[in-house]
N, C-alpha and C. Protein backbone atom coordinates (compact mmCIF):
# COMPACT_ATOMS: atom_id res chain seq x y z
N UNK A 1 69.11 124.34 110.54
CA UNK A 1 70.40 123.69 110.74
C UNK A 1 70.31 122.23 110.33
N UNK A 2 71.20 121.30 110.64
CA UNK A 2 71.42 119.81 110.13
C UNK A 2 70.26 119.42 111.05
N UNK A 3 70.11 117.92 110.51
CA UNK A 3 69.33 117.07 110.84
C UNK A 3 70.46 115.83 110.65
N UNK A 4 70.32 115.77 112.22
CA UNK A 4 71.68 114.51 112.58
C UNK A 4 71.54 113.24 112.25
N UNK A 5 69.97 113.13 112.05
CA UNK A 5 69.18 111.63 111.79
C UNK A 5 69.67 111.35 110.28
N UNK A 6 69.92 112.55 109.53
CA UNK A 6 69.52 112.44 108.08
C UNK A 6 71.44 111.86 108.02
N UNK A 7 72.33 112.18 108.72
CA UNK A 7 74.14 112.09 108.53
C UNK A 7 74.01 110.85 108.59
N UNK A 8 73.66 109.83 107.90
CA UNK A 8 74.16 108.41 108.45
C UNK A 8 75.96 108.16 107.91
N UNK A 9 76.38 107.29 108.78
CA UNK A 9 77.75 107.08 108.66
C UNK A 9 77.86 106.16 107.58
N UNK A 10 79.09 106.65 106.98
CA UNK A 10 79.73 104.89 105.87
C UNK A 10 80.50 104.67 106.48
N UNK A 11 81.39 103.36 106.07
CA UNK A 11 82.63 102.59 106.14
C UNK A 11 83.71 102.97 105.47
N UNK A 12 84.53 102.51 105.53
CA UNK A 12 85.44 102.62 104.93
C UNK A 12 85.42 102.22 103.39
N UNK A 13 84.91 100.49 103.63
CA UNK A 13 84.83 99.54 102.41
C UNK A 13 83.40 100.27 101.47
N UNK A 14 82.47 100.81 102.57
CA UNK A 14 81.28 101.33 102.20
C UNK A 14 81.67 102.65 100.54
N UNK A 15 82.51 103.42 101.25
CA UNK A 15 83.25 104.58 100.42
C UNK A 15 83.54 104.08 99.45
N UNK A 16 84.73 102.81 99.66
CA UNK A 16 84.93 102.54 98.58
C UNK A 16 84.52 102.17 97.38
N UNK A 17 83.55 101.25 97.54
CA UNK A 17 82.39 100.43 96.66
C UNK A 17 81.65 101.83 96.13
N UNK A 18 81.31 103.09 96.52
CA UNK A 18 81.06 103.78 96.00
C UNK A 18 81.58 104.37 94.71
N UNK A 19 83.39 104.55 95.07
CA UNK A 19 84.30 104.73 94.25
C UNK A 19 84.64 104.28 93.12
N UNK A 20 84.38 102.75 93.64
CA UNK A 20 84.08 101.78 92.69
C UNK A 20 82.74 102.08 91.48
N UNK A 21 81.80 101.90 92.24
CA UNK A 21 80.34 102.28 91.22
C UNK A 21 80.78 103.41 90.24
N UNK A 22 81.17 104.34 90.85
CA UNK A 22 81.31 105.18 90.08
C UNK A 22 82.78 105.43 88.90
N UNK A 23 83.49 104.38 89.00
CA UNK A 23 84.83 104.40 87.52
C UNK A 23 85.77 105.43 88.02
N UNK A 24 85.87 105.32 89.39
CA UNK A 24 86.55 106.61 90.11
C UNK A 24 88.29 106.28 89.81
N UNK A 25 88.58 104.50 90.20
CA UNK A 25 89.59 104.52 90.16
C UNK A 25 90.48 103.77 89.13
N UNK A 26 91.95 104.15 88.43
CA UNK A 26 92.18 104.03 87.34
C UNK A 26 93.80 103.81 87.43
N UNK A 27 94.25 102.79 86.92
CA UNK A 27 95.09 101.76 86.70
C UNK A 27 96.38 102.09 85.50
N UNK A 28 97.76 102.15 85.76
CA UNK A 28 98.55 103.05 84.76
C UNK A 28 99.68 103.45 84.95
N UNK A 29 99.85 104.67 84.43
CA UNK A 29 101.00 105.24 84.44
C UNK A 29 100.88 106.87 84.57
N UNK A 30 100.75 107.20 85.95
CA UNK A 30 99.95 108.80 85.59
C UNK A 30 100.56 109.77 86.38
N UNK A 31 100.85 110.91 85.69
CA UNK A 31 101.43 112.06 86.08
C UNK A 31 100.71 112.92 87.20
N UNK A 32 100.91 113.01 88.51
CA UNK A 32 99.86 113.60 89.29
C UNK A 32 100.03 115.14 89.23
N UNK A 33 99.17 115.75 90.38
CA UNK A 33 98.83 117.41 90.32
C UNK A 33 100.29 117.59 90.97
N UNK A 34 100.73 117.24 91.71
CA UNK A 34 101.69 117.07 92.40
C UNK A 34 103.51 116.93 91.59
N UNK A 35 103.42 116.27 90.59
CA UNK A 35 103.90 116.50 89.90
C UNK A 35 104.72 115.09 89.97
N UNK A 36 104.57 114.34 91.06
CA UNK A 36 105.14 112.61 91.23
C UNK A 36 104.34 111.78 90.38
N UNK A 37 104.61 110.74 90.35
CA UNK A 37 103.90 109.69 89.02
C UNK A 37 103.53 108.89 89.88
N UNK A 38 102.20 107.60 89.42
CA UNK A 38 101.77 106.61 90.51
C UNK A 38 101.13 105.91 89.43
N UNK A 39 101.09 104.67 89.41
CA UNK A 39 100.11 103.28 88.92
C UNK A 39 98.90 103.44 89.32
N UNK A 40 98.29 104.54 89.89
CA UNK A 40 96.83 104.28 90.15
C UNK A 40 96.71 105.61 90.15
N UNK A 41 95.62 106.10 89.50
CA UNK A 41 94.61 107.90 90.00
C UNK A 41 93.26 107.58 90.06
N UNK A 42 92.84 108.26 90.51
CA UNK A 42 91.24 108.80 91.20
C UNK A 42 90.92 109.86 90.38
N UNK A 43 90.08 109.11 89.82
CA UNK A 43 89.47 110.33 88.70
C UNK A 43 88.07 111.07 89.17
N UNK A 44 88.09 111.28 90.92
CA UNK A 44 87.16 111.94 91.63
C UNK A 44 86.24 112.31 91.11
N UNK A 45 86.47 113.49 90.14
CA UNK A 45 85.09 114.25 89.81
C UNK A 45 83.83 112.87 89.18
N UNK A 46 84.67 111.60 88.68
CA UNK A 46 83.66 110.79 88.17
C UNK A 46 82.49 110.86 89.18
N UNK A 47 82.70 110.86 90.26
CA UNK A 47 81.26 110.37 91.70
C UNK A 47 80.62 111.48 91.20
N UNK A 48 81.16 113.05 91.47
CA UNK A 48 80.10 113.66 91.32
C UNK A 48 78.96 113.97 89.73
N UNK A 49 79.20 113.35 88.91
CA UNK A 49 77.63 112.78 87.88
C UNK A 49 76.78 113.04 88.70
N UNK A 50 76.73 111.75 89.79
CA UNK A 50 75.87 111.09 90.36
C UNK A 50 75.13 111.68 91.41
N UNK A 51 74.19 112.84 91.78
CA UNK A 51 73.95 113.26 92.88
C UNK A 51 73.43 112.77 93.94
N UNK A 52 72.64 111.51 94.26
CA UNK A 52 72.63 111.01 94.74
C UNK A 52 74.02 110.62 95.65
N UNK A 53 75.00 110.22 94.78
CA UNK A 53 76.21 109.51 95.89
C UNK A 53 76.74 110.66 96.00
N UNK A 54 76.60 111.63 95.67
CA UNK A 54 77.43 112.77 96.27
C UNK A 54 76.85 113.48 97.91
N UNK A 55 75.73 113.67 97.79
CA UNK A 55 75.01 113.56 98.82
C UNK A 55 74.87 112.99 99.45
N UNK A 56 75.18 111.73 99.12
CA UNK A 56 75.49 110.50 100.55
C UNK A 56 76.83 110.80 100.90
N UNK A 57 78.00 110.91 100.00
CA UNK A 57 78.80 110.98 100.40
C UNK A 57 79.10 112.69 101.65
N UNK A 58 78.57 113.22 100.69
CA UNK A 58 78.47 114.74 101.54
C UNK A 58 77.48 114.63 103.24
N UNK A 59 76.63 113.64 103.31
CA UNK A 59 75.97 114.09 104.82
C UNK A 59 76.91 113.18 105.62
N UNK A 60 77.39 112.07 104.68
CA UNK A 60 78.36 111.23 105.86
C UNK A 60 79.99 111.83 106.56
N UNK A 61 80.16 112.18 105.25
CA UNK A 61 81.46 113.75 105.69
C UNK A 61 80.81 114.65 106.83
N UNK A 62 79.87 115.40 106.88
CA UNK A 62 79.60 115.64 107.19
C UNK A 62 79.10 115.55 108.93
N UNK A 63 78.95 114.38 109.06
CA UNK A 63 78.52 113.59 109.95
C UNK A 63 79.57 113.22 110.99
N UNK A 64 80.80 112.70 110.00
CA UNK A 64 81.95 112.90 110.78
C UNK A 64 82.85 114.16 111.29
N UNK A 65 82.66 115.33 111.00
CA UNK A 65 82.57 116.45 110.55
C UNK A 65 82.32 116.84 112.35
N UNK A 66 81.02 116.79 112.97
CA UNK A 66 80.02 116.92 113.93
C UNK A 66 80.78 115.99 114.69
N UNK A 67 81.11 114.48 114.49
CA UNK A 67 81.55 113.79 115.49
C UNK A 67 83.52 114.16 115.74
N UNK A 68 83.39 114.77 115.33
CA UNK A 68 85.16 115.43 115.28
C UNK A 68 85.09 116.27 116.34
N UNK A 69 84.45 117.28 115.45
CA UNK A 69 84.73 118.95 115.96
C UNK A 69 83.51 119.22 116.60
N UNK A 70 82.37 118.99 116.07
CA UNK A 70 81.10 119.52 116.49
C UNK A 70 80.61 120.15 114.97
N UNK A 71 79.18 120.07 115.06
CA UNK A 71 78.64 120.93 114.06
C UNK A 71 78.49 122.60 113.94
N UNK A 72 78.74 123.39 115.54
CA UNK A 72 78.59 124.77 115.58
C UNK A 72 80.05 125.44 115.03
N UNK A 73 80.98 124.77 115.11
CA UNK A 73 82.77 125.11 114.60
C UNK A 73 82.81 125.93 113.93
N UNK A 74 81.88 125.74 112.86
CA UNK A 74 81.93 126.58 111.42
C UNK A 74 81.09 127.69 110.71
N UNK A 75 80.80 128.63 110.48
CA UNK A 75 79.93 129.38 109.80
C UNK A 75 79.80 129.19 108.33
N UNK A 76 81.04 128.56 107.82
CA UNK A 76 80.68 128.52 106.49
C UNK A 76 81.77 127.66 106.15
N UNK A 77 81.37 127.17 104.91
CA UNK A 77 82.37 126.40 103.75
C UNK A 77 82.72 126.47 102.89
N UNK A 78 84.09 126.45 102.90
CA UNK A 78 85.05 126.74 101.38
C UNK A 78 85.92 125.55 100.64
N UNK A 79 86.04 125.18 99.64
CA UNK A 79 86.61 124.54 98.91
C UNK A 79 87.21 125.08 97.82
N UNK A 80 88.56 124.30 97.30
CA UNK A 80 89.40 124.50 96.22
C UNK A 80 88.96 124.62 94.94
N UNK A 81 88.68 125.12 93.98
CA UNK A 81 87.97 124.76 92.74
C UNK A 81 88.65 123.90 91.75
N UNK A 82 88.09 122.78 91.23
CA UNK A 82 87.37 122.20 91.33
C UNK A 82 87.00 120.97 91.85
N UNK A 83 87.79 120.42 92.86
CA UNK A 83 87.94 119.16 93.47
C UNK A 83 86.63 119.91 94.14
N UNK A 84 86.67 120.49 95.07
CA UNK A 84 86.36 120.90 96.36
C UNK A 84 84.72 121.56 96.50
N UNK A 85 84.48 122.04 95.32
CA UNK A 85 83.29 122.51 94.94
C UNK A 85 81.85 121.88 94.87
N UNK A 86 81.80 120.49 94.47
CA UNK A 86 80.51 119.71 94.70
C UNK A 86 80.30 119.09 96.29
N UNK A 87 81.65 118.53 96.80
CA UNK A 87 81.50 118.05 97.80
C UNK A 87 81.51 118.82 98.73
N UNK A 88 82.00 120.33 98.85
CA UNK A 88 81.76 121.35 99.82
C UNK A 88 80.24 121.71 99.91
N UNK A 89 80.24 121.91 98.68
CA UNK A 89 78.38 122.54 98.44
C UNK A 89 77.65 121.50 99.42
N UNK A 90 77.57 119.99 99.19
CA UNK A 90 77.04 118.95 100.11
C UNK A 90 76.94 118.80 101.35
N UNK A 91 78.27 118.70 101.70
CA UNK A 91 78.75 118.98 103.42
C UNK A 91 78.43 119.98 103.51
N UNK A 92 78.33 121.29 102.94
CA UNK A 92 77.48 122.60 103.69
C UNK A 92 75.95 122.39 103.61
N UNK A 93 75.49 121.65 102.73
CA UNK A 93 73.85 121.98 102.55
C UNK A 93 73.43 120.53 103.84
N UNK A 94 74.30 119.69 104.22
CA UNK A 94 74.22 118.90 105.16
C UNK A 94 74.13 119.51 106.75
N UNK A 95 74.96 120.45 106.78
CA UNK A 95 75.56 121.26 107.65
C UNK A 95 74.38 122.27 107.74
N UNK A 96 73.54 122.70 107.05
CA UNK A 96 72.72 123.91 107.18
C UNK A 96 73.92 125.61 107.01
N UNK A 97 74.81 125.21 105.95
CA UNK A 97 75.36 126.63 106.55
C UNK A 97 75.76 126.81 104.48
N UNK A 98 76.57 128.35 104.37
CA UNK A 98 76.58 128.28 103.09
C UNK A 98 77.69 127.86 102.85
N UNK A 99 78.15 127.93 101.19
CA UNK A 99 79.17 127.09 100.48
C UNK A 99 79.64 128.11 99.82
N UNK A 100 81.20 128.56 99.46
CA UNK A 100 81.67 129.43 98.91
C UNK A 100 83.31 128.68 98.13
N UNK A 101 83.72 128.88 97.13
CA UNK A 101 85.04 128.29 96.51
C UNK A 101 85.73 129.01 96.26
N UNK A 102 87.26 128.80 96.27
CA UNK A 102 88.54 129.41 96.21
C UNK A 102 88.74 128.94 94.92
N UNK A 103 89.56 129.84 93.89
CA UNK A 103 90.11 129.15 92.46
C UNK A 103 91.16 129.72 92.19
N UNK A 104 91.99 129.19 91.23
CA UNK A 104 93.45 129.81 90.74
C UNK A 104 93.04 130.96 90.22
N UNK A 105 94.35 131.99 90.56
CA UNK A 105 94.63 132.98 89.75
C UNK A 105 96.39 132.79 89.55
N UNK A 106 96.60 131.98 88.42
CA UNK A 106 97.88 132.36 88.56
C UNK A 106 98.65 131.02 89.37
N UNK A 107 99.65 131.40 90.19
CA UNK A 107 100.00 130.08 90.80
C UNK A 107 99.78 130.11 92.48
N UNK A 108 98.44 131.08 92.64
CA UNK A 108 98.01 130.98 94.02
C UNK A 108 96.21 130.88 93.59
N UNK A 109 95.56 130.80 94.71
CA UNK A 109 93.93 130.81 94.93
C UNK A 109 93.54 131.78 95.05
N UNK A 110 92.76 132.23 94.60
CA UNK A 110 91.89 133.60 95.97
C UNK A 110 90.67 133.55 95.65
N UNK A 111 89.74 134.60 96.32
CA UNK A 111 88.01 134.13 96.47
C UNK A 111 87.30 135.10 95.68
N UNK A 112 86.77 134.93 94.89
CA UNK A 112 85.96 135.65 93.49
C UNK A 112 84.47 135.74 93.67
N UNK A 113 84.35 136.32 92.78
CA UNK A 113 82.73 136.33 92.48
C UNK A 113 81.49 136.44 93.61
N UNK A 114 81.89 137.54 94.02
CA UNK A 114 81.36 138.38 95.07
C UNK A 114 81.21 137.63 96.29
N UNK A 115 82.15 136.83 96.35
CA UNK A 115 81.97 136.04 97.67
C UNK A 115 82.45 136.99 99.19
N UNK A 116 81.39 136.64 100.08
CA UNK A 116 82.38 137.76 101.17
C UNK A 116 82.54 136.78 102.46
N UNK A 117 83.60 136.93 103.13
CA UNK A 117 84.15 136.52 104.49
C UNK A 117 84.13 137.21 105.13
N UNK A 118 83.56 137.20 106.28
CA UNK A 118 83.65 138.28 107.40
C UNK A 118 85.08 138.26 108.20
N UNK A 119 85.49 139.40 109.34
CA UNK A 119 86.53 138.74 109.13
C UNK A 119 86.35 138.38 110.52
N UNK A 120 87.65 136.79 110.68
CA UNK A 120 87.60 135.84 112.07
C UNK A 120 86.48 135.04 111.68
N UNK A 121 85.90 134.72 110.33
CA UNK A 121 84.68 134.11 110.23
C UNK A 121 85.12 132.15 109.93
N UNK A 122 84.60 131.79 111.12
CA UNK A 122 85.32 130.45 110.99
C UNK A 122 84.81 129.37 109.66
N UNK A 123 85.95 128.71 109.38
CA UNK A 123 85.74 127.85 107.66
C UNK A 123 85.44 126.40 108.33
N UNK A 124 84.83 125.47 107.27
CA UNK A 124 85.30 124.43 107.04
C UNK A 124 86.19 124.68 105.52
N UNK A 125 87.46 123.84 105.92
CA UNK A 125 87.74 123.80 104.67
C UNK A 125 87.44 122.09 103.66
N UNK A 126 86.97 122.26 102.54
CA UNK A 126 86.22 120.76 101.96
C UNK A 126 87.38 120.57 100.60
N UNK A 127 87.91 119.23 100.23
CA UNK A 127 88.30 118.71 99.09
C UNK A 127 88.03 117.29 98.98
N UNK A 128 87.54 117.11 97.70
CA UNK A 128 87.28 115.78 97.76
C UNK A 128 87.78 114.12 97.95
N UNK A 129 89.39 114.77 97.72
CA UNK A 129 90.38 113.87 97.58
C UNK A 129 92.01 114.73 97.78
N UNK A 130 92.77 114.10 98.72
CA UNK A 130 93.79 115.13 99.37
C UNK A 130 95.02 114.20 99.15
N UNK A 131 96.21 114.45 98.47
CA UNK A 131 97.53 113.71 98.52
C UNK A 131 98.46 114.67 99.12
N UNK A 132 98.83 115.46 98.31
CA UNK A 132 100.13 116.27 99.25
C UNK A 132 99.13 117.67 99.88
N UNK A 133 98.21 117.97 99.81
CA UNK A 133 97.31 118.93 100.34
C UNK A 133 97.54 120.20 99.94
N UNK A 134 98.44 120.21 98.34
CA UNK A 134 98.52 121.65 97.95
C UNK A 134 97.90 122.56 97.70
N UNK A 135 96.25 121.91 97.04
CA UNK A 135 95.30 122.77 96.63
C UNK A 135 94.42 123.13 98.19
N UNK A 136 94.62 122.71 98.79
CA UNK A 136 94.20 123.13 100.19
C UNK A 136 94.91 123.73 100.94
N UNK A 137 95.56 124.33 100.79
CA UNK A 137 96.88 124.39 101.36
C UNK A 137 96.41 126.51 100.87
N UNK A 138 96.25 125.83 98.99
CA UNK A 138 96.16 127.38 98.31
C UNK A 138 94.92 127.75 98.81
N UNK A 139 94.01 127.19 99.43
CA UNK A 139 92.53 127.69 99.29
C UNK A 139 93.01 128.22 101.21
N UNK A 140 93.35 127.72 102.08
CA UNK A 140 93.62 128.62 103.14
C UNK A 140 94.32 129.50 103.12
N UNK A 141 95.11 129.94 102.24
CA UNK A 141 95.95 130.97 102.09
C UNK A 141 95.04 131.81 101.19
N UNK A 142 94.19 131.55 100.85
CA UNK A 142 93.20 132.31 100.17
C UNK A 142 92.40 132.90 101.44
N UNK A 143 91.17 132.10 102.45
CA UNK A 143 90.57 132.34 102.83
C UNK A 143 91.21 133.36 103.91
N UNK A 144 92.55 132.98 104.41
CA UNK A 144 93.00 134.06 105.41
C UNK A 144 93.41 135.43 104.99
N UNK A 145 93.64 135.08 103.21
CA UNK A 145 93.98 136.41 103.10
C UNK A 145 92.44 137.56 102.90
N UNK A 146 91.46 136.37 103.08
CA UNK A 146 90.36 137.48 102.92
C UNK A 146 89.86 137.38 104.51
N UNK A 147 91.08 136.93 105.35
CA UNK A 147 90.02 137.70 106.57
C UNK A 147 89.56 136.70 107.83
N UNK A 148 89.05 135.06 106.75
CA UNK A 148 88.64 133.77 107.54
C UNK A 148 89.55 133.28 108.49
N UNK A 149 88.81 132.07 108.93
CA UNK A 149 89.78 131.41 109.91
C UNK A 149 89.29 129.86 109.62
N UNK A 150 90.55 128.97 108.91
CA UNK A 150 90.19 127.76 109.17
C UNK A 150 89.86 127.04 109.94
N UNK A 151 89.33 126.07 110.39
CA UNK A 151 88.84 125.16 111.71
C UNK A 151 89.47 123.84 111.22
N UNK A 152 89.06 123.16 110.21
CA UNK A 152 89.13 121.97 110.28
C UNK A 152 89.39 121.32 108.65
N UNK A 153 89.88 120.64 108.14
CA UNK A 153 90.00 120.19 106.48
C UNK A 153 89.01 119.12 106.79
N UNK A 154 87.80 118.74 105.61
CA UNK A 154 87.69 117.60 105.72
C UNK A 154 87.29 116.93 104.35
N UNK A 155 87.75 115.63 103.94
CA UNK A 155 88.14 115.41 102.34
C UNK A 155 86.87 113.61 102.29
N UNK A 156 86.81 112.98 101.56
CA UNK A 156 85.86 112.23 101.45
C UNK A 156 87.17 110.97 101.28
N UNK A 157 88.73 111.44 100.59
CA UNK A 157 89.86 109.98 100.87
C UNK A 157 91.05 110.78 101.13
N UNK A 158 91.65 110.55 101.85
CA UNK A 158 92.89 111.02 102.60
C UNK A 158 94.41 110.13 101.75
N UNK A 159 94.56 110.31 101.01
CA UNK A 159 95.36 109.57 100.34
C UNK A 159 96.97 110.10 100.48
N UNK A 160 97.45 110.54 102.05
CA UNK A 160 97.81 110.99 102.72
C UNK A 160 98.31 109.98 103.38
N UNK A 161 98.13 109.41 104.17
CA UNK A 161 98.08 108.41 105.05
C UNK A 161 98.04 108.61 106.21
N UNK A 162 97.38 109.96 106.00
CA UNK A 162 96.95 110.84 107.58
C UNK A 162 98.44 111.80 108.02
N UNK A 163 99.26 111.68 106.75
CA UNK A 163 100.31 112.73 107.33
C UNK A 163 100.47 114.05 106.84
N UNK A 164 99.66 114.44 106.04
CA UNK A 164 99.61 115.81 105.11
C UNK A 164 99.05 116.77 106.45
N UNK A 165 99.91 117.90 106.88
CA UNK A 165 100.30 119.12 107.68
C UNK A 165 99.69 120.04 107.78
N UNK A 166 98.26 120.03 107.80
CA UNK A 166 97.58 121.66 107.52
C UNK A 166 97.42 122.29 108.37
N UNK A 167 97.87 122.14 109.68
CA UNK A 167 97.81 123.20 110.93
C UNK A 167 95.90 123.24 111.17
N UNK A 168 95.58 122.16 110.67
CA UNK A 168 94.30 122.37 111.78
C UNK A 168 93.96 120.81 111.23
N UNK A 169 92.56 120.25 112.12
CA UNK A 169 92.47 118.80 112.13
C UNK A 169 91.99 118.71 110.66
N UNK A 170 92.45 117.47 110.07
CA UNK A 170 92.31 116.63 109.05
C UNK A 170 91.35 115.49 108.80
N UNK A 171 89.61 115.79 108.89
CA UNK A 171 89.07 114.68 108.73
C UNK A 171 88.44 114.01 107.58
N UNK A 172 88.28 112.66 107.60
CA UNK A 172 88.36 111.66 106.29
C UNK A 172 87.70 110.61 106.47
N UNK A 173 86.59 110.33 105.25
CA UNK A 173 85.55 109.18 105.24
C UNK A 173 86.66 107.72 105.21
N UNK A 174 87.74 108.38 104.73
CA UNK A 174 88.39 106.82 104.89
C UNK A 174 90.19 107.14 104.29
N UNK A 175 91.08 106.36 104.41
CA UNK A 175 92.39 106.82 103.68
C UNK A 175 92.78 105.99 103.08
N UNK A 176 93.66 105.98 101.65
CA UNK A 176 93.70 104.97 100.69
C UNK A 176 95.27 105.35 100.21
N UNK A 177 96.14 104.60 100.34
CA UNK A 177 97.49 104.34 100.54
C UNK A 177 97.93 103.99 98.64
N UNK A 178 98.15 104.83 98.21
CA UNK A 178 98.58 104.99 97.01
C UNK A 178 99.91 105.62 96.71
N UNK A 179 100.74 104.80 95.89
CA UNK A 179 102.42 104.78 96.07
C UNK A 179 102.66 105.85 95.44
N UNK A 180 103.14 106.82 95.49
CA UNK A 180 104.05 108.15 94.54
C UNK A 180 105.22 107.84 94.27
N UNK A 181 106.02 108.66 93.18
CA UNK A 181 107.18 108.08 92.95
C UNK A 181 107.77 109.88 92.49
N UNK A 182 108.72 110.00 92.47
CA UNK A 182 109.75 111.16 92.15
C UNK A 182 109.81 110.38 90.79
N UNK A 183 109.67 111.71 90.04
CA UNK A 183 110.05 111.64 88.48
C UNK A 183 111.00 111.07 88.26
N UNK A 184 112.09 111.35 89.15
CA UNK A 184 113.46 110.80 88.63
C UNK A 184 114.04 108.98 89.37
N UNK A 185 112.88 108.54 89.67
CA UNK A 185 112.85 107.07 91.07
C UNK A 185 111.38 106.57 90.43
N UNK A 186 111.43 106.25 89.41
CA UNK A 186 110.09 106.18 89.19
C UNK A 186 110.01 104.37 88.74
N UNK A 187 109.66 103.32 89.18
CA UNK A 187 109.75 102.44 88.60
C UNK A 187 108.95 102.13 87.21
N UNK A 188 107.66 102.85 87.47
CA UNK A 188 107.20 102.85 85.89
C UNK A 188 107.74 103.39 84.92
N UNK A 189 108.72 104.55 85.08
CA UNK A 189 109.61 105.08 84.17
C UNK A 189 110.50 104.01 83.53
N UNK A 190 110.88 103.64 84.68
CA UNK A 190 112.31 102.57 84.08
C UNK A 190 111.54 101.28 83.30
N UNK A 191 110.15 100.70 83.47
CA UNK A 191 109.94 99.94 82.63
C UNK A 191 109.21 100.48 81.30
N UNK A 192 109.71 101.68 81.37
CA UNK A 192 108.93 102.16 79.64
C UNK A 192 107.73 102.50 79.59
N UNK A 193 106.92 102.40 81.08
CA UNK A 193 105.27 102.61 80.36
C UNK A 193 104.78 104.24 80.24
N UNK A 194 104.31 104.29 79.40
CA UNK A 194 103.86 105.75 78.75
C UNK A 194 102.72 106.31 80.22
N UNK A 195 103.61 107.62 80.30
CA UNK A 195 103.22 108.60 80.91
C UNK A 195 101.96 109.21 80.67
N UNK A 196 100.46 109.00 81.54
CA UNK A 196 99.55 109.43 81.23
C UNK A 196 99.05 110.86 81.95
N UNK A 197 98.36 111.86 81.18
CA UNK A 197 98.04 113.03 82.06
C UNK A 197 96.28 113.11 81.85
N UNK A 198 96.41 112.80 83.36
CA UNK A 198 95.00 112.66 83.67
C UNK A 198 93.71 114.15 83.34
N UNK A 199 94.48 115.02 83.21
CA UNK A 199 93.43 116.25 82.68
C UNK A 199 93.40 115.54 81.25
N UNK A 200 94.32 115.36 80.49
CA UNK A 200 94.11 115.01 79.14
C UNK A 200 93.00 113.93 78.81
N UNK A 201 92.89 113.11 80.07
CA UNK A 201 92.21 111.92 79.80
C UNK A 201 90.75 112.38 79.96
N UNK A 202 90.26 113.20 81.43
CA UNK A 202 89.08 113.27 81.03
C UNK A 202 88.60 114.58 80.22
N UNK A 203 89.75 115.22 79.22
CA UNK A 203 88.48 115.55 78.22
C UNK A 203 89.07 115.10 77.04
N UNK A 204 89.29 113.64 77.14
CA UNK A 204 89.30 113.03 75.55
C UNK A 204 90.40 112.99 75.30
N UNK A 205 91.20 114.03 75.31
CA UNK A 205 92.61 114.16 74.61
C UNK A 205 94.00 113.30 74.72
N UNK A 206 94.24 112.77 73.39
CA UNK A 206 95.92 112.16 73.98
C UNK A 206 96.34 112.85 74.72
């Protein structure tokens, strides 16, 4: 099982400077998953390169994780693919327990590749970064339809502002208050600046 010595805690500012190191966050005009526009995205997957900070970041999730709920809550961990997948794997290998991911089929989630849930088998559910909590949202509607039972969400930035609804507790290395806008209320719209789509960006493409 975990080794509680090994969970040391971050900060808030601590997280961030991480975020930072790593070219996480990005300045603009950008179309989210969500489908609202914002002057700033989190280009998350940048941290995980780095295994080292992912693993820091994963035992300190983790850590809070234990000081929430407790560490026995859970039998296992699931995440969204692909936000949810490096930093679940972490917080579970922190956790001593296994790691399993939910992915699209279509315009819902479900659980593949011989993964099995027992059933009533309690989750953590893991994403790395949470705004309107849709892809988490699809990955519990995944895990229940195979049977699980969520316990707890827990994400590494809550960009939420701690109000995103998932019917079970919501915990977070830290929360980061980033403005959304309706397509049609958009102030970057009205000053002309070109609409960026962040899948396009990280693989190269206009």
């Amino acid at each position: 099982m975990h080794d509680k010595d090994s969970l040391a805690p971050m900060t808030a500012d601590e997280v961030l400077q991480v975020l930072r190191d790593s070219d996480v966050l990005m300045e603009g005009h950008f179309l989210l998953t969500s489908g609202r526009h914002s002057d700033r995205f989190m280009q998350t997957s940048r941290v995980w390169q780095h295994p080292e900070r992912a693993a820091r970041l994963g035992q300190a999730l983790a850590g809070k994780v234990i000081g929430r709920v407790g560490g026995d809550a859970f039998r296992s961990v699931i995440g969204p693919a692909m936000g949810g997948i490096i930093l679940g794997y972490e917080v579970a290998r922190a956790l001593g327990l296994r790691a399993i991911y939910a992915e699209k089929e279509g315009d819902r989630m479900v659980i593949k590749r011989g993964f099995q849930v027992s059933s009533g088998e309690p989750f953590l559910v893991v994403e790395d970064a949470l705004t309107t909590g849709g892809s988490v949202r699809r990955a519990i509607e995944a895990l229940q339809a195979a049977g699980g039972v969520p316990v707890a969400v827990a994400t590494a930035v809550d960009r939420s502002g701690g109000h995103a609804n998932l019917g079970v507790p919501l915990i977070s290395l830290m929360e980061l208050d980033i403005p959304s806008y309706s397509p049609d209320d958009c102030p970057l719209c009205r000053e002309g600046l070109p609409l960026q789509r962040p899948k396009a960006l990280s693989s190269g493409r206009p």
